[in-house]
PDB file of N, CA and C in Angstrom:
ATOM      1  N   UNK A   1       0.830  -1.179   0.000  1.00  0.00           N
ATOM      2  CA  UNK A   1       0.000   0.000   0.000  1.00  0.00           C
ATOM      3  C   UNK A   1       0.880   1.251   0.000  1.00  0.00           C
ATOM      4  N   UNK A   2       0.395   2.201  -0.901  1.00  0.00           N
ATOM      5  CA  UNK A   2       1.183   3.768  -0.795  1.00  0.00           C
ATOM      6  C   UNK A   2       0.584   4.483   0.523  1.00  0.00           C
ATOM      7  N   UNK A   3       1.577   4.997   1.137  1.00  0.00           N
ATOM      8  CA  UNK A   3       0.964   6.136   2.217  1.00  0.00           C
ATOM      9  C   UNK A   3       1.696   7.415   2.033  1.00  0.00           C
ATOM     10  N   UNK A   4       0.865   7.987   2.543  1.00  0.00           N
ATOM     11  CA  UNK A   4       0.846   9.669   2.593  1.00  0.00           C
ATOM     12  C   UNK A   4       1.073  10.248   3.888  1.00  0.00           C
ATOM     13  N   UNK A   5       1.890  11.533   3.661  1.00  0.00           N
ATOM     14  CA  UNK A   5       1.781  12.393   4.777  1.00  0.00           C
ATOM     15  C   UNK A   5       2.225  14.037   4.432  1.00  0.00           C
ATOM     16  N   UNK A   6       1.301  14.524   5.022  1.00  0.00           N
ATOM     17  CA  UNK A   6       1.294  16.220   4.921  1.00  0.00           C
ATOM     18  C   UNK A   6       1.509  16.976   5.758  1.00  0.00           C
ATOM     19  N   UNK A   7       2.262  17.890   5.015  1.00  0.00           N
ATOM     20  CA  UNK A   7       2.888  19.033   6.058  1.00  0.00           C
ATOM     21  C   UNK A   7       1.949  20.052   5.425  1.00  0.00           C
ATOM     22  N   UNK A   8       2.089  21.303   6.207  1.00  0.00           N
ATOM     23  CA  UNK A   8       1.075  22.440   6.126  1.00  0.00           C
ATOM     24  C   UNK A   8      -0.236  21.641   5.684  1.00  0.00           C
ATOM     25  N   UNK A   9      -0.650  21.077   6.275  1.00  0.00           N
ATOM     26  CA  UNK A   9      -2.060  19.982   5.335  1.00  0.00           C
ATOM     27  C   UNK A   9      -3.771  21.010   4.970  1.00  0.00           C
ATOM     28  N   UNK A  10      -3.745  22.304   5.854  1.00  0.00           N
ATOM     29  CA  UNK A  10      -4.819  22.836   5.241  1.00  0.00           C
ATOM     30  C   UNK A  10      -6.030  21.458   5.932  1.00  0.00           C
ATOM     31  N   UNK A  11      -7.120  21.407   5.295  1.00  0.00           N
ATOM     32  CA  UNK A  11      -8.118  20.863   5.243  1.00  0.00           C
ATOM     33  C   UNK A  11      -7.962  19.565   4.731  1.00  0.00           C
ATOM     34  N   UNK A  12      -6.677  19.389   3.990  1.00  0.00           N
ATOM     35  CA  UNK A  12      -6.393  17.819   3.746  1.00  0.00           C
ATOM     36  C   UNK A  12      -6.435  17.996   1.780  1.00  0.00           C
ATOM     37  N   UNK A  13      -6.635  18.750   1.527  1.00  0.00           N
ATOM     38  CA  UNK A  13      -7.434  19.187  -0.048  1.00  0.00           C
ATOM     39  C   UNK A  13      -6.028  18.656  -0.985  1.00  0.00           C
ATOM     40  N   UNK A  14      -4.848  18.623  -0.468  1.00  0.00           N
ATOM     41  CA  UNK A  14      -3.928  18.142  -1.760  1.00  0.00           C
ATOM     42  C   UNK A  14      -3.658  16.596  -1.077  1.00  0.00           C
ATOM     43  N   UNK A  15      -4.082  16.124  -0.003  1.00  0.00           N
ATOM     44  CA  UNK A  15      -4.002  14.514   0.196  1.00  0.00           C
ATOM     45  C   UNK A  15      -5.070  13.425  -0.186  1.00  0.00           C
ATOM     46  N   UNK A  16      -5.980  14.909  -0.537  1.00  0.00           N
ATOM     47  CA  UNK A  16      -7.348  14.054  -1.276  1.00  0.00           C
ATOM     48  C   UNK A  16      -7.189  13.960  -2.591  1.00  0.00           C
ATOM     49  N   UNK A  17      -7.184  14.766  -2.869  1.00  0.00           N
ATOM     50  CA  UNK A  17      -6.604  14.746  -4.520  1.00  0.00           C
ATOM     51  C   UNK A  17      -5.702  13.731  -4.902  1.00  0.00           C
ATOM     52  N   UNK A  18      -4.615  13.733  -4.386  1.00  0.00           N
ATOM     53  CA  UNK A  18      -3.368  12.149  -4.068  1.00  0.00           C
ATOM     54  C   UNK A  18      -3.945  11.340  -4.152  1.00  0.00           C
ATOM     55  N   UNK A  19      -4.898  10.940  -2.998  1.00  0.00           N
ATOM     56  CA  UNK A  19      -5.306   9.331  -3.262  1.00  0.00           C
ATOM     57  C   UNK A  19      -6.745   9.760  -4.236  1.00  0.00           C
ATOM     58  N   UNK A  20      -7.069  10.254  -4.719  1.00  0.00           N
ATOM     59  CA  UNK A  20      -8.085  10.015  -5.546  1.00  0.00           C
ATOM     60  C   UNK A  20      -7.098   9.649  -7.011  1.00  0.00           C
ATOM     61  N   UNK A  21      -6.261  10.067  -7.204  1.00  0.00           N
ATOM     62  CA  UNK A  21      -5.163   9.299  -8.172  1.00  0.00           C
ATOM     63  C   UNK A  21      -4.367   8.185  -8.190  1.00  0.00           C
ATOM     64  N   UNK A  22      -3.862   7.977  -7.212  1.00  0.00           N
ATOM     65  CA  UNK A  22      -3.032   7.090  -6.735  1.00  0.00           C
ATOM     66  C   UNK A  22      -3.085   5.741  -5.619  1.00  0.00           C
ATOM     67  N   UNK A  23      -4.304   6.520  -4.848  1.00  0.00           N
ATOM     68  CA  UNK A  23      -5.109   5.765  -3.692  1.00  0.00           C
ATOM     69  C   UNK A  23      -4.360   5.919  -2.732  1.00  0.00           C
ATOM     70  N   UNK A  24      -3.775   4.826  -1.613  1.00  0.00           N
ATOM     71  CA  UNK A  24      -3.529   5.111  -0.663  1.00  0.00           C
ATOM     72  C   UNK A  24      -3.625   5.460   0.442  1.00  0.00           C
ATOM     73  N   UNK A  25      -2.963   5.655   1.386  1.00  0.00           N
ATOM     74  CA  UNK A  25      -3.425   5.827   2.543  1.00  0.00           C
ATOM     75  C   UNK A  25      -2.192   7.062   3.957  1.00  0.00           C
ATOM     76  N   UNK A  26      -3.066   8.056   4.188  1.00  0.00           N
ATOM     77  CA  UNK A  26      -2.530   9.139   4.673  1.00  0.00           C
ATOM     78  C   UNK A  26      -2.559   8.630   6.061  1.00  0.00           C
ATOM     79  N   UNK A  27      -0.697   8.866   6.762  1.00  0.00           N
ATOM     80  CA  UNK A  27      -0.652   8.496   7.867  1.00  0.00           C
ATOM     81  C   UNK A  27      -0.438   9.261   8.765  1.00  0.00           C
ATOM     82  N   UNK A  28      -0.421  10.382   8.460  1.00  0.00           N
ATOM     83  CA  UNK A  28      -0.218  11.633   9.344  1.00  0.00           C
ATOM     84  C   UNK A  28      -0.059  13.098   9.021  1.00  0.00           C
ATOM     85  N   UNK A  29      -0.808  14.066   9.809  1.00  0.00           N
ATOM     86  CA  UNK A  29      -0.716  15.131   9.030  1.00  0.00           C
ATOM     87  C   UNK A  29      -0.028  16.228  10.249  1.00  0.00           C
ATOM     88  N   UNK A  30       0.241  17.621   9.259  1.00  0.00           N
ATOM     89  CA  UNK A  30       1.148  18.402  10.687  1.00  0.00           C
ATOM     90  C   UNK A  30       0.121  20.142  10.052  1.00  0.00           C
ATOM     91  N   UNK A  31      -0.497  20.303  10.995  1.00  0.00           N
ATOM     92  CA  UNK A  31      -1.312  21.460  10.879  1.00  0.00           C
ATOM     93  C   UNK A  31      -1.955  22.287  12.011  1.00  0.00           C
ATOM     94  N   UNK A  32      -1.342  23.369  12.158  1.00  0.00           N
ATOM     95  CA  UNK A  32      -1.686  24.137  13.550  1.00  0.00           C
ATOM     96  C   UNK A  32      -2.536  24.606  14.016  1.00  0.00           C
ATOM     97  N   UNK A  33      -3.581  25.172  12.356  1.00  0.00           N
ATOM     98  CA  UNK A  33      -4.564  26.285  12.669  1.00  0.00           C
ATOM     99  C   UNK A  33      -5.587  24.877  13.167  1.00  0.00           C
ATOM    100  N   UNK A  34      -6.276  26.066  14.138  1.00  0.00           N
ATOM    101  CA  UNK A  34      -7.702  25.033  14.668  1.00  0.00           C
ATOM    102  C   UNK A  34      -9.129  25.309  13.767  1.00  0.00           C
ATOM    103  N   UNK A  35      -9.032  25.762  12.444  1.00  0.00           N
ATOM    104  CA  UNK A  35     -10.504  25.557  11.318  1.00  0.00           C
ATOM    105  C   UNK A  35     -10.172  24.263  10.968  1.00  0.00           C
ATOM    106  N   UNK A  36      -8.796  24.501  10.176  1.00  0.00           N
ATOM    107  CA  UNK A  36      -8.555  23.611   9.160  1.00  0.00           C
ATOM    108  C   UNK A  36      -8.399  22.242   9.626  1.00  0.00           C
ATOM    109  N   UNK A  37      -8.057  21.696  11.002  1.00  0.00           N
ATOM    110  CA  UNK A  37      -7.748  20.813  11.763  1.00  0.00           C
ATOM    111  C   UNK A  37      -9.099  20.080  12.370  1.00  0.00           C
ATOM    112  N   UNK A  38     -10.131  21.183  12.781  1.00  0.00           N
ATOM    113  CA  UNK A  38     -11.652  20.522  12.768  1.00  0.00           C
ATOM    114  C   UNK A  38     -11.566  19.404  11.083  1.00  0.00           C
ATOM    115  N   UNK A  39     -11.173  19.985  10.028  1.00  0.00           N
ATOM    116  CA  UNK A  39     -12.085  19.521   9.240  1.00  0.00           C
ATOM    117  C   UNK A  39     -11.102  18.017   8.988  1.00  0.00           C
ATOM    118  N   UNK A  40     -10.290  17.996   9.382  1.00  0.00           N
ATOM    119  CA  UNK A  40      -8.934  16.973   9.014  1.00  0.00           C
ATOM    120  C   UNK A  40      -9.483  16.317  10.262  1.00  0.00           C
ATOM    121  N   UNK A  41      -9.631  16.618  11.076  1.00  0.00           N
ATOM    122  CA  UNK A  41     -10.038  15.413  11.746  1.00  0.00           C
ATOM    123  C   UNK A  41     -12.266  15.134  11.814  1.00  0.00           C
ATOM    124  N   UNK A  42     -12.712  15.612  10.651  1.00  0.00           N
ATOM    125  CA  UNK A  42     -13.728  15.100  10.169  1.00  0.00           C
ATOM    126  C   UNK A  42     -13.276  13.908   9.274  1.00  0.00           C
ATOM    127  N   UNK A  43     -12.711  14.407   8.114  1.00  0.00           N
ATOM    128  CA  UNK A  43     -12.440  13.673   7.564  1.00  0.00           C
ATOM    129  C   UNK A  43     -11.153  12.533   7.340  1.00  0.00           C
ATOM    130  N   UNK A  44     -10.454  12.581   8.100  1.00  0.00           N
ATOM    131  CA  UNK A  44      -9.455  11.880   8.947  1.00  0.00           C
ATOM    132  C   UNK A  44      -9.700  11.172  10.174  1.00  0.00           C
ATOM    133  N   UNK A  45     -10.484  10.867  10.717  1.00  0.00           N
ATOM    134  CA  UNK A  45     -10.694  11.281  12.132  1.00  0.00           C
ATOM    135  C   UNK A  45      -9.854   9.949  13.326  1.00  0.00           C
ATOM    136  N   UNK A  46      -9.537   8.958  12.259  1.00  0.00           N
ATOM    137  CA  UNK A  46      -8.460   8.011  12.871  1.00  0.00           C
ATOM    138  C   UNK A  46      -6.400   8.551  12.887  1.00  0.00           C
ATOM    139  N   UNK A  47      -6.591   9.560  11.602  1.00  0.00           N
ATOM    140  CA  UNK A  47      -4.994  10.248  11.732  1.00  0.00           C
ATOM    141  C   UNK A  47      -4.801  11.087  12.445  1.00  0.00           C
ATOM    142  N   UNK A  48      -2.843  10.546  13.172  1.00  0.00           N
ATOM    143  CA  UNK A  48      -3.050  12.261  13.850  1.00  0.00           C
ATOM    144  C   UNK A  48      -2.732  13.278  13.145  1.00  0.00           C
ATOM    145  N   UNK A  49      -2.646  14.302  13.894  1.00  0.00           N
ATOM    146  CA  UNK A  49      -2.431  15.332  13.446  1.00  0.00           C
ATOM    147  C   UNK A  49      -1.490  15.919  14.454  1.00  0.00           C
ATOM    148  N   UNK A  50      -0.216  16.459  14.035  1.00  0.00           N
ATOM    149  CA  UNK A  50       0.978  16.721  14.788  1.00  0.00           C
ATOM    150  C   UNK A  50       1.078  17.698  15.146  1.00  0.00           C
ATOM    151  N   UNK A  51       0.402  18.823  14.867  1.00  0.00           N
ATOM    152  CA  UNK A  51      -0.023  19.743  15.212  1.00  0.00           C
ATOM    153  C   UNK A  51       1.133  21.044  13.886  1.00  0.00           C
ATOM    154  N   UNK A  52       1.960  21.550  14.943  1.00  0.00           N
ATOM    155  CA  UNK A  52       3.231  22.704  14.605  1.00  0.00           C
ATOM    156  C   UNK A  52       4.158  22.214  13.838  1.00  0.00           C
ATOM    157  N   UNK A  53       4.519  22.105  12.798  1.00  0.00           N
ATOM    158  CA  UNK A  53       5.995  21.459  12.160  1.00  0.00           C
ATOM    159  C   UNK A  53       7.633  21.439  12.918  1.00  0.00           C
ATOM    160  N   UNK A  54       7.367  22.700  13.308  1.00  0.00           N
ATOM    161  CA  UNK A  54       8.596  23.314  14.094  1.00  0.00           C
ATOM    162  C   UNK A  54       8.532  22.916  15.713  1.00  0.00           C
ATOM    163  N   UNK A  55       7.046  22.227  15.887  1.00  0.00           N
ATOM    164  CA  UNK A  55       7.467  21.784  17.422  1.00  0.00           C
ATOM    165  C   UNK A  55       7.795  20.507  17.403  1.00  0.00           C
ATOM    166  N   UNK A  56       7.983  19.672  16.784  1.00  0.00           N
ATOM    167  CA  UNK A  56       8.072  17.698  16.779  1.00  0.00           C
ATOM    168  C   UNK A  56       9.179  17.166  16.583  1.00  0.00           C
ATOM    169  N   UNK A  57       9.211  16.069  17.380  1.00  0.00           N
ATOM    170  CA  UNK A  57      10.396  15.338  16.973  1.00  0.00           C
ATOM    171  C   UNK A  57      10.419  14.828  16.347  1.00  0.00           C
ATOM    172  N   UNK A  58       9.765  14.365  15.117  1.00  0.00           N
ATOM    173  CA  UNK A  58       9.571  14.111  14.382  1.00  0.00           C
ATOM    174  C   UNK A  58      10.127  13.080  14.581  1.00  0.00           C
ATOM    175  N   UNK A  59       9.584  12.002  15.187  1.00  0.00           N
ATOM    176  CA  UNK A  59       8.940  10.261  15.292  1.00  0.00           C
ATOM    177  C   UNK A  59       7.794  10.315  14.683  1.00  0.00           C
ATOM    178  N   UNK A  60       8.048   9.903  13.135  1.00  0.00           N
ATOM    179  CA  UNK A  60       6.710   9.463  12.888  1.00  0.00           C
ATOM    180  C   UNK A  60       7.086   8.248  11.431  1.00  0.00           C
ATOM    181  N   UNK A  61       6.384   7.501  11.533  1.00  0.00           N
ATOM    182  CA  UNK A  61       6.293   6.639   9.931  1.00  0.00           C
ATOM    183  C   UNK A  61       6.657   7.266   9.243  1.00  0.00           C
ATOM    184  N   UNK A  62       7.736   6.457   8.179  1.00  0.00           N
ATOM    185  CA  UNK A  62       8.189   6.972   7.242  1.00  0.00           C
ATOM    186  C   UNK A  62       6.814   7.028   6.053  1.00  0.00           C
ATOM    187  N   UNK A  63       7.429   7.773   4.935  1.00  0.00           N
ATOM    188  CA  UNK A  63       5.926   7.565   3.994  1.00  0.00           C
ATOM    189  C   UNK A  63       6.770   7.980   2.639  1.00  0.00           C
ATOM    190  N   UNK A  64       5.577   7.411   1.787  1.00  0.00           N
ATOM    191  CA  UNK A  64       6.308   6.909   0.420  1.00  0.00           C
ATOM    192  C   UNK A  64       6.113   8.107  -0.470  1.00  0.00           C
ATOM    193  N   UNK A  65       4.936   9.196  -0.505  1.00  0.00           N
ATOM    194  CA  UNK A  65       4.464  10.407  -0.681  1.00  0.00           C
ATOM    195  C   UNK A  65       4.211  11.085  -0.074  1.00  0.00           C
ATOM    196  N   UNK A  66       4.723  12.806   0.288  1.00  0.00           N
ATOM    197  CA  UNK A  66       4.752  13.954   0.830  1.00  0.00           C
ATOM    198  C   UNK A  66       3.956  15.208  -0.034  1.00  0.00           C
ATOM    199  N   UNK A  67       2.838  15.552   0.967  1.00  0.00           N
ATOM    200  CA  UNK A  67       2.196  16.739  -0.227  1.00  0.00           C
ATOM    201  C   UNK A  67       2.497  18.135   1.200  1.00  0.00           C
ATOM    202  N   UNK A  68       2.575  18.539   0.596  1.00  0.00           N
ATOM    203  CA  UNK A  68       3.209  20.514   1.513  1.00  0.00           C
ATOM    204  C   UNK A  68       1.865  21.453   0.877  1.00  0.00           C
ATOM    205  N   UNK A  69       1.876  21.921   1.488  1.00  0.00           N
ATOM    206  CA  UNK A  69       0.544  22.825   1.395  1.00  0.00           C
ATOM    207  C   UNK A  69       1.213  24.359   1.364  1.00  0.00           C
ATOM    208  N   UNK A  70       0.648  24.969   0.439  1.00  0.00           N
ATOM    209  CA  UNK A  70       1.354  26.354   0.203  1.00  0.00           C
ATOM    210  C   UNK A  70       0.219  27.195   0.720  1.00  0.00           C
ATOM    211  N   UNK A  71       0.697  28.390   1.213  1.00  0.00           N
ATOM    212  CA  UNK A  71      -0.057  29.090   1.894  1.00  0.00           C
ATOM    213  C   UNK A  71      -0.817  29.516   1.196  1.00  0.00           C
ATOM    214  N   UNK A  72      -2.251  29.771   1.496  1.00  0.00           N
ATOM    215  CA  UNK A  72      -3.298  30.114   0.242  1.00  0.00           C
ATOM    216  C   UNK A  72      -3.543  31.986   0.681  1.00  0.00           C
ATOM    217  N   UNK A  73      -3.278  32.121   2.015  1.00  0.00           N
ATOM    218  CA  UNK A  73      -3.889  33.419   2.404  1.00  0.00           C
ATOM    219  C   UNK A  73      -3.731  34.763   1.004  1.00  0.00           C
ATOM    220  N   UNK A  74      -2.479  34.715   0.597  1.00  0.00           N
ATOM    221  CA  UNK A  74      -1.641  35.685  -0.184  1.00  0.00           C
ATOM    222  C   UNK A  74      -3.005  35.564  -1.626  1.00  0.00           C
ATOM    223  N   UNK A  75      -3.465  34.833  -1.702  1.00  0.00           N
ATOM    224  CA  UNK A  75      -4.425  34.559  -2.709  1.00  0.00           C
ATOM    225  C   UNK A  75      -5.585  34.418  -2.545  1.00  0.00           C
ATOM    226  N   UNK A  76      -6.258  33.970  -1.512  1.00  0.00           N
ATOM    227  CA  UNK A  76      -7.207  33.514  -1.090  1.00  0.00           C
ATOM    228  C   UNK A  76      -8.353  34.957  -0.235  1.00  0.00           C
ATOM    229  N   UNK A  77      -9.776  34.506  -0.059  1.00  0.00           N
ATOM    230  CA  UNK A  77     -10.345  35.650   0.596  1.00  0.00           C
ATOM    231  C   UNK A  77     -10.000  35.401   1.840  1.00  0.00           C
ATOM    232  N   UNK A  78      -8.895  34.528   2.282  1.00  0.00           N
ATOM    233  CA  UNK A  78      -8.838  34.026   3.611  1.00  0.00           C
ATOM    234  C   UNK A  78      -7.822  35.537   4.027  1.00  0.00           C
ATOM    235  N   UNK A  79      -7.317  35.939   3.245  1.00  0.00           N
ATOM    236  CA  UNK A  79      -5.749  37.181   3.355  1.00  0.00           C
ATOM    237  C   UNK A  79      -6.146  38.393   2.678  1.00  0.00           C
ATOM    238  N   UNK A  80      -5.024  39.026   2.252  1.00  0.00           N
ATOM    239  CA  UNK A  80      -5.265  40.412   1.636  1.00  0.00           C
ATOM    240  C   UNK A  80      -5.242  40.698   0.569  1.00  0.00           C
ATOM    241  N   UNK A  81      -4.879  39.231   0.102  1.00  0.00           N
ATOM    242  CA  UNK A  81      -4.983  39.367  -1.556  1.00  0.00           C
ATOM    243  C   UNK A  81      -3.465  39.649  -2.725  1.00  0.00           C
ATOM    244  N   UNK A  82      -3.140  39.984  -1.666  1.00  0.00           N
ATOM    245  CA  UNK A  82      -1.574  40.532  -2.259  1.00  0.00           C
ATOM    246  C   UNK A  82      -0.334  39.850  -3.042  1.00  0.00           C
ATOM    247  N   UNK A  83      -0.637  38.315  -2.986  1.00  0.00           N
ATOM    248  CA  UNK A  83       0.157  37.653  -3.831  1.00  0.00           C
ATOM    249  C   UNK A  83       1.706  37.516  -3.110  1.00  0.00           C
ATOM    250  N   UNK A  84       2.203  37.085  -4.126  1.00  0.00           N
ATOM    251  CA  UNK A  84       3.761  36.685  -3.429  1.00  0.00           C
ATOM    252  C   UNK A  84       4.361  37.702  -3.230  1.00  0.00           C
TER     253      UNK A  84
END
């Protein structure tokens, strides 16, 4: 089996996309904000979630695919719009 794991994971939106191509199975995600983390653990709700990138010791399963989540604010109505 392929597994997955995400850093900046957002809502999970580029680990879904992954296994809707590839399938698989996501073994852990690392995401701080508390919206996006409600919804990762809706739809996750057996993975953890590591919370801070910069706080862990990063003990965790190795994994065969890595998706990184780019900050959407700079683009998004979530920010100011301002781009890179």
């Amino acid at each position: 089996m392929v597994t997955i794991g995400s850093l900046c994971s957002g809502y999970g939106g580029l680990d879904m996309g992954l296994q809707s191509v590839i399938g698989g199975e996501v073994l852990w995600h690392f995401e701080y904000d508390k919206a996006p983390s409600k919804i990762l653990a809706h739809h996750y709700p057996d993975i953890p979630n590591h919370g801070d990138i910069t706080k862990t010791d990063w003990d965790i399963p190795a994994v065969d695919w890595l998706t990184a989540g780019y900050p959407c604010q700079p683009f998004s109505e979530a920010g100011k719009r301002k781009g890179v």
